[in-house]
Structure formats: structure tokens, C-alpha cells
Protein backbone atom coordinates (compact mmCIF):
# COMPACT_ATOMS: atom_id res chain seq x y z
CA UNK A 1 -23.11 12.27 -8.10
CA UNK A 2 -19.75 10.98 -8.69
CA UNK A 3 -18.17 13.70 -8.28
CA UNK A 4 -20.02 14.75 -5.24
CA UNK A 5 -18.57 11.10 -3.69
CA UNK A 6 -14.86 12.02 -4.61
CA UNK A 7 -15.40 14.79 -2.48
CA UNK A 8 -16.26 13.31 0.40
CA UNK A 9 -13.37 10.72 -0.58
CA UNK A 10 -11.19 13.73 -0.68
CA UNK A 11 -12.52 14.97 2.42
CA UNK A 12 -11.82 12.50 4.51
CA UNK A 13 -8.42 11.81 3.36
CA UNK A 14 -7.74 15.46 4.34
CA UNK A 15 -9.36 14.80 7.41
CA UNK A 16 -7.25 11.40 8.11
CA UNK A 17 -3.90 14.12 7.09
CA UNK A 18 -4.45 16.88 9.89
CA UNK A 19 -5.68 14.40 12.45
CA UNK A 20 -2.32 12.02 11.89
CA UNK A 21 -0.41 14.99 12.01
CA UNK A 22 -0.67 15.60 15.57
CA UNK A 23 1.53 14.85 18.17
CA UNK A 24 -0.91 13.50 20.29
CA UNK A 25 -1.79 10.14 19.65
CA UNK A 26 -4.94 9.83 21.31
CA UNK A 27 -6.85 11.65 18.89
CA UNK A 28 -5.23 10.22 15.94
CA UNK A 29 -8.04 9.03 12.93
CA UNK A 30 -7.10 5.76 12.62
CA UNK A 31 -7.13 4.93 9.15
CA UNK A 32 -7.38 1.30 8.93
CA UNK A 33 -10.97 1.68 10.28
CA UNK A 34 -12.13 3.60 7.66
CA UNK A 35 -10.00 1.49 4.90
CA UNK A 36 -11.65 -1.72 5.55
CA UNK A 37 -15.12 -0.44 4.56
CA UNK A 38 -13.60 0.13 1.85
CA UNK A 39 -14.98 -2.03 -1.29
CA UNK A 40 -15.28 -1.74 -4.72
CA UNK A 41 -15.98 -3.07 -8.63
CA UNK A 42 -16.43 0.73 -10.23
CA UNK A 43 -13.04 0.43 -11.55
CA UNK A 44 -9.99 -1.96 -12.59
CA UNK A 45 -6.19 -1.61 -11.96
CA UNK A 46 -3.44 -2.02 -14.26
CA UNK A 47 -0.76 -3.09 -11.88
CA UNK A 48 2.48 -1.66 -13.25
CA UNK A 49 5.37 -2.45 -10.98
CA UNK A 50 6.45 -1.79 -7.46
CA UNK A 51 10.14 -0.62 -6.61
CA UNK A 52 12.29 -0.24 -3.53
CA UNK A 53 13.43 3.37 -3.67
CA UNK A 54 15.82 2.78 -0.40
CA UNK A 55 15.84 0.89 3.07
CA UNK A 56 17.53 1.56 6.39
CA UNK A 57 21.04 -0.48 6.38
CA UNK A 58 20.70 0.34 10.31
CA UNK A 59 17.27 -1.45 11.07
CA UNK A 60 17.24 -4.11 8.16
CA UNK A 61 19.82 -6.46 6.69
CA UNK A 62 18.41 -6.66 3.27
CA UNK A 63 14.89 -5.03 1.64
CA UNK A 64 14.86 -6.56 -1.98
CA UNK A 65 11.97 -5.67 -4.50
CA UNK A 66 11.57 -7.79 -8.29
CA UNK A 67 8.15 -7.37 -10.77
CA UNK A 68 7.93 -9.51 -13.27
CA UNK A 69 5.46 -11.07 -16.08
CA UNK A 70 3.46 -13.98 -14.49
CA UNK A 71 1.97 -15.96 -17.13
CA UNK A 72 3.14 -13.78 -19.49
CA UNK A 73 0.31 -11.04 -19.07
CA UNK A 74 -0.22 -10.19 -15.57
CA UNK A 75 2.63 -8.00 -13.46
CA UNK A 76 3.77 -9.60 -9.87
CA UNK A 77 6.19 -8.74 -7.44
CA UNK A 78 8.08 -10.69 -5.32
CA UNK A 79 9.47 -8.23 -1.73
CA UNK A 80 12.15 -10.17 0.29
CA UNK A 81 13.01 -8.67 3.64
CA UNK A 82 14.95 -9.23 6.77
CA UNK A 83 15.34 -6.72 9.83
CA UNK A 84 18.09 -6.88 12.26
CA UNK A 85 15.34 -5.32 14.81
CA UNK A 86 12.36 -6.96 16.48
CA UNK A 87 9.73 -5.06 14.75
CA UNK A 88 6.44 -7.21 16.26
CA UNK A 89 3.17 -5.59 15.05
CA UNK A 90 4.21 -1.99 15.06
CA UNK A 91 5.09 -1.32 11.54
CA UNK A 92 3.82 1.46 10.32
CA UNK A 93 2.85 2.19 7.01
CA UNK A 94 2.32 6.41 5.47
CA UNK A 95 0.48 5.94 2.33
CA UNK A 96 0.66 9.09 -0.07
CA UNK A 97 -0.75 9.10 -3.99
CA UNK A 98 1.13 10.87 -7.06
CA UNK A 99 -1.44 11.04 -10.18
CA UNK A 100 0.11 11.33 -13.27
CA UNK A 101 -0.36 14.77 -15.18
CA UNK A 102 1.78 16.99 -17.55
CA UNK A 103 4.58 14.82 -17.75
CA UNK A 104 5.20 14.18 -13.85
CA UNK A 105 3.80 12.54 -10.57
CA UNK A 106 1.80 15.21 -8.89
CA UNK A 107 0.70 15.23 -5.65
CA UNK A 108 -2.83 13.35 -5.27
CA UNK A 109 -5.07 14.27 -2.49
CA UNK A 110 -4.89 10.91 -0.42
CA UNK A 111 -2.54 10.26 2.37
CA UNK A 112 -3.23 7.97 5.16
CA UNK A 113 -0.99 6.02 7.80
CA UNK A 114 -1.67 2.23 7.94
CA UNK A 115 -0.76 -0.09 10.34
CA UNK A 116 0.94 -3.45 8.71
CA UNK A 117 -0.28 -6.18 10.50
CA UNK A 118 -4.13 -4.29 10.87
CA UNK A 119 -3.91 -3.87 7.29
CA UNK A 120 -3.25 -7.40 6.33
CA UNK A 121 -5.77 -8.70 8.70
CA UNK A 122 -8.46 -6.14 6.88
CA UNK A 123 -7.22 -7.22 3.71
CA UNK A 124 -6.45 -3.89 2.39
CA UNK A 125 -5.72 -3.60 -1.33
CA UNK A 126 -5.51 -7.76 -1.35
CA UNK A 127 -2.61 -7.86 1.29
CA UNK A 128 -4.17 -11.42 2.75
CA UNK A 129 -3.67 -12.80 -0.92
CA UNK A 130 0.64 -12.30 0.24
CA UNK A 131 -0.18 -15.13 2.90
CA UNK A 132 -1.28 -17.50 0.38
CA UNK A 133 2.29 -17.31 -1.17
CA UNK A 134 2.92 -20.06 -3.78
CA UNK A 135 6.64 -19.96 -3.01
CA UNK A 136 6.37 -21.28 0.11
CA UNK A 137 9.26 -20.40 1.81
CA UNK A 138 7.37 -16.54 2.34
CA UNK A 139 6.21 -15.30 5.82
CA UNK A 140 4.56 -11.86 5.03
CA UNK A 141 2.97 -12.27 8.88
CA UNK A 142 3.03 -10.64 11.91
CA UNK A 143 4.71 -10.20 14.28
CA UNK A 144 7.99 -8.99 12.02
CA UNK A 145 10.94 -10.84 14.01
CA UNK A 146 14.62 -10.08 13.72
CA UNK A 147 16.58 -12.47 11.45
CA UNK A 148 13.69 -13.70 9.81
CA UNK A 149 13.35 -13.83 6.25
CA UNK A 150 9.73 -12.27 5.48
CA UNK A 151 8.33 -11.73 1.94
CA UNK A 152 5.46 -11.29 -0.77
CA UNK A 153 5.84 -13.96 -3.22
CA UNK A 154 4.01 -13.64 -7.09
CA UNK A 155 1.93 -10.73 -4.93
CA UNK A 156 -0.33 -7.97 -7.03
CA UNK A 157 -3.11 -5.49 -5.82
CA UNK A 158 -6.73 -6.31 -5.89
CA UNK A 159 -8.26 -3.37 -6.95
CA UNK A 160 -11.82 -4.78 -5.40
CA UNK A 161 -9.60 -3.86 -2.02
CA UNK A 162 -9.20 -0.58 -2.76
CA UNK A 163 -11.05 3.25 -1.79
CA UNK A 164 -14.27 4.02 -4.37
CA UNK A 165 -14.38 6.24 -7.05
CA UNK A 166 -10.66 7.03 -7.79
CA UNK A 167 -10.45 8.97 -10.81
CA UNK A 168 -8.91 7.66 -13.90
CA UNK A 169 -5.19 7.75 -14.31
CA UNK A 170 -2.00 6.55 -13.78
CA UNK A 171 -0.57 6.56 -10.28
CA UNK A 172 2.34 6.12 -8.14
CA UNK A 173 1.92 5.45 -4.46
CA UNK A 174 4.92 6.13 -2.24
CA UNK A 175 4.68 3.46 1.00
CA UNK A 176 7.30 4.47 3.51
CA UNK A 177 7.74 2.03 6.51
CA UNK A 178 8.23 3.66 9.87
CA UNK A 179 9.06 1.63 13.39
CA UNK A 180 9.10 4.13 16.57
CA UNK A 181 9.04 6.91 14.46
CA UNK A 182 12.48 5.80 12.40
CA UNK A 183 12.08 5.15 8.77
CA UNK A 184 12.70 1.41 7.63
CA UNK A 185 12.10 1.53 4.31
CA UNK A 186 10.28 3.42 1.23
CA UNK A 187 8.59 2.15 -2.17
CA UNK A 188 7.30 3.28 -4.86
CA UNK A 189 3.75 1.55 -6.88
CA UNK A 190 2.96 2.13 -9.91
CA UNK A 191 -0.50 1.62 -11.68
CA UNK A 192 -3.37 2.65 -13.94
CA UNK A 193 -7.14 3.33 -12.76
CA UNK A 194 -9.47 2.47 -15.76
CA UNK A 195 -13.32 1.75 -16.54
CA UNK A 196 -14.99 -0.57 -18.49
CA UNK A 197 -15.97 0.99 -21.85
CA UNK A 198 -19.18 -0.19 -21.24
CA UNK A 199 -20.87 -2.07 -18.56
CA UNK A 200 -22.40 -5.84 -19.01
């Protein structure tokens, strides 16, 4: 049965791919309708670290990126941004999943473009918990203004956010940030999908 349901997980993520891929965007699969049904307590996540991999010195002033111990056993980030653009609500977010096999990040079946300010109203993967910041001085909000300092603060996934019945294994999940189609900025998660032993 399980497998049967990965399937259809699969499926659909395929589906989500060719539709997004068109040039049209009227017929474009929106995924953020499908990701907010999206609930879960089959599985945990080991939140590893997240890491900016570059940014767009054209668009943005400064895209900074820090994980650390928090309490000494759970991993956080803090993400400190500014653009030099007025972005509004029309980042972008293309989602694509590397699983971990023979030594290397292979390509995962599940790909999906998100917008930002839909996805943090959704609360997909825990984004809502970034607007609770305990720093204070954060604004992980919408709309994305120019010259304003915007940020997660102390921020980790909830995995009770996240698609069902992801296999077991380590992951990275490339995030690349798009506004009218130019790229803004790209990171890298990483993370391990586990199961309880046994279950109370």
C-alpha cells in the first residue's frame, strides 16, 4: 500500500513538472494547491543545514545564510536578505529533491514551483513558524520591498508540513528564487527522512 501511495506521490510531481513547463501560463498546475493538503506524522526529519549556493549581485544587495546548534541539539538557520528590486508577492520558488545514493545527490523524482508568499500563508514545510521570529528585528513577510532587510531567524522545517510517504534517506533540496523569470537566488537543504523503530 505504501508503495502504491509513493506512486501516486510520484505521479503527481511528474504531473506538476510537464504542466510548469509550459509556456503558457494558464494551464500551469499550481502547486501550492496541492502542497497545502499536504500533512503528515508517518515520518521525522533530521534537519541538517541549509546553505546559500549563490545570489544575484544585480537584483539583491546581500543574501546571507548561517545554521547553527540551538540548544545544543537541534539545527537552525538564520537567512538575512535585502533586494535592491521591489519584489512584492511574486517570488517564485522551483523546488527540486536530490536523495542520497552511492556516494552522491541523485536526482529525486519531486520538483514543483512554489509561490513565496502562497507558501507561507499555507504554511508549507513550517514557513509561518519564520514569522514568529524570536530575533525580532526579522520580516520574512510579504510583500518583499526594496531596501528592506527581510529574514528567517532560529528557523527549521516541520516535517508535519511536509508531502506523505517520502522514502527514507538523506536529501538535499535545491530552492532557486526566480522574479519575472530572472534568478535571485539558489540554496541548498540538507536533511534525513527517518521512522520510528516502532510505533507507540
Amino acid at each position: 500500500m505504501t508503495k502504491f501511495l509513493f506512486s501516486v506521490i510520484t505521479a503527481i510531481a511528474i504531473y506538476i513538472v510537464v504542466f510548469q513547463s509550459g509556456i503558457n501560463q494558464r494551464f500551469l498546475c499550481h502547486a501550492g494547491e496541492l502542497m497545502d493538503k499536504f500533512k503528515q506524522s508517518d515520518y521525522n526529519l533530521s534537519f541538517e543545514r541549509m546553505e546559500r549556493v549563490r545570489f544575484s549581485k544585480q537584483y539583491m544587495q546581500y543574501f546571507e545564510v548561517v545554521t547553527f546548534k540551538y540548544n545544543r541539539t537541534s539545527a537552525v538557520s538564520n537567512l538575512t536578505w535585502s533586494f535592491k528590486i521591489d519584489v512584492g508577492k511574486k517570488l517564485e520558488i522551483v523546488v527540486q529533491a536530490y536523495r542520497f545514493a552511492s556516494n552522491e545527490y541523485r536526482l529525486f523524482p519531486l520538483r514543483m514551483q512554489l509561490n513565496y508568499c502562497d507558501a507561507i500563508e499555507k504554511d508549507i514545510i513550517g514557513l509561518q513558524n519564520a514569522l514568529k521570529s524570536p530575533c525580532g528585528n526579522s520580516f520574512a513577510g510579504c510583500p518583499i520591498l526594496k531596501n528592506r532587510v527581510g529574514g528567517f531567524c532560529k528557523w527549521s522545517p516541520d516535517p508535519a508540513h511536509f508531502p506523505p510517504n517520502i522514502p527514507d534517506g538523506k536529501y538535499m533540496v535545491e530552492l532557486q528564487g526566480t522574479f519575472d523569470l530572472n534568478e535571485m537566488f539558489v540554496l541548498h537543504g540538507y536533511g534525513t527522512v527517518f521512522r520510528p523503530i516502532a510505533k507507540k
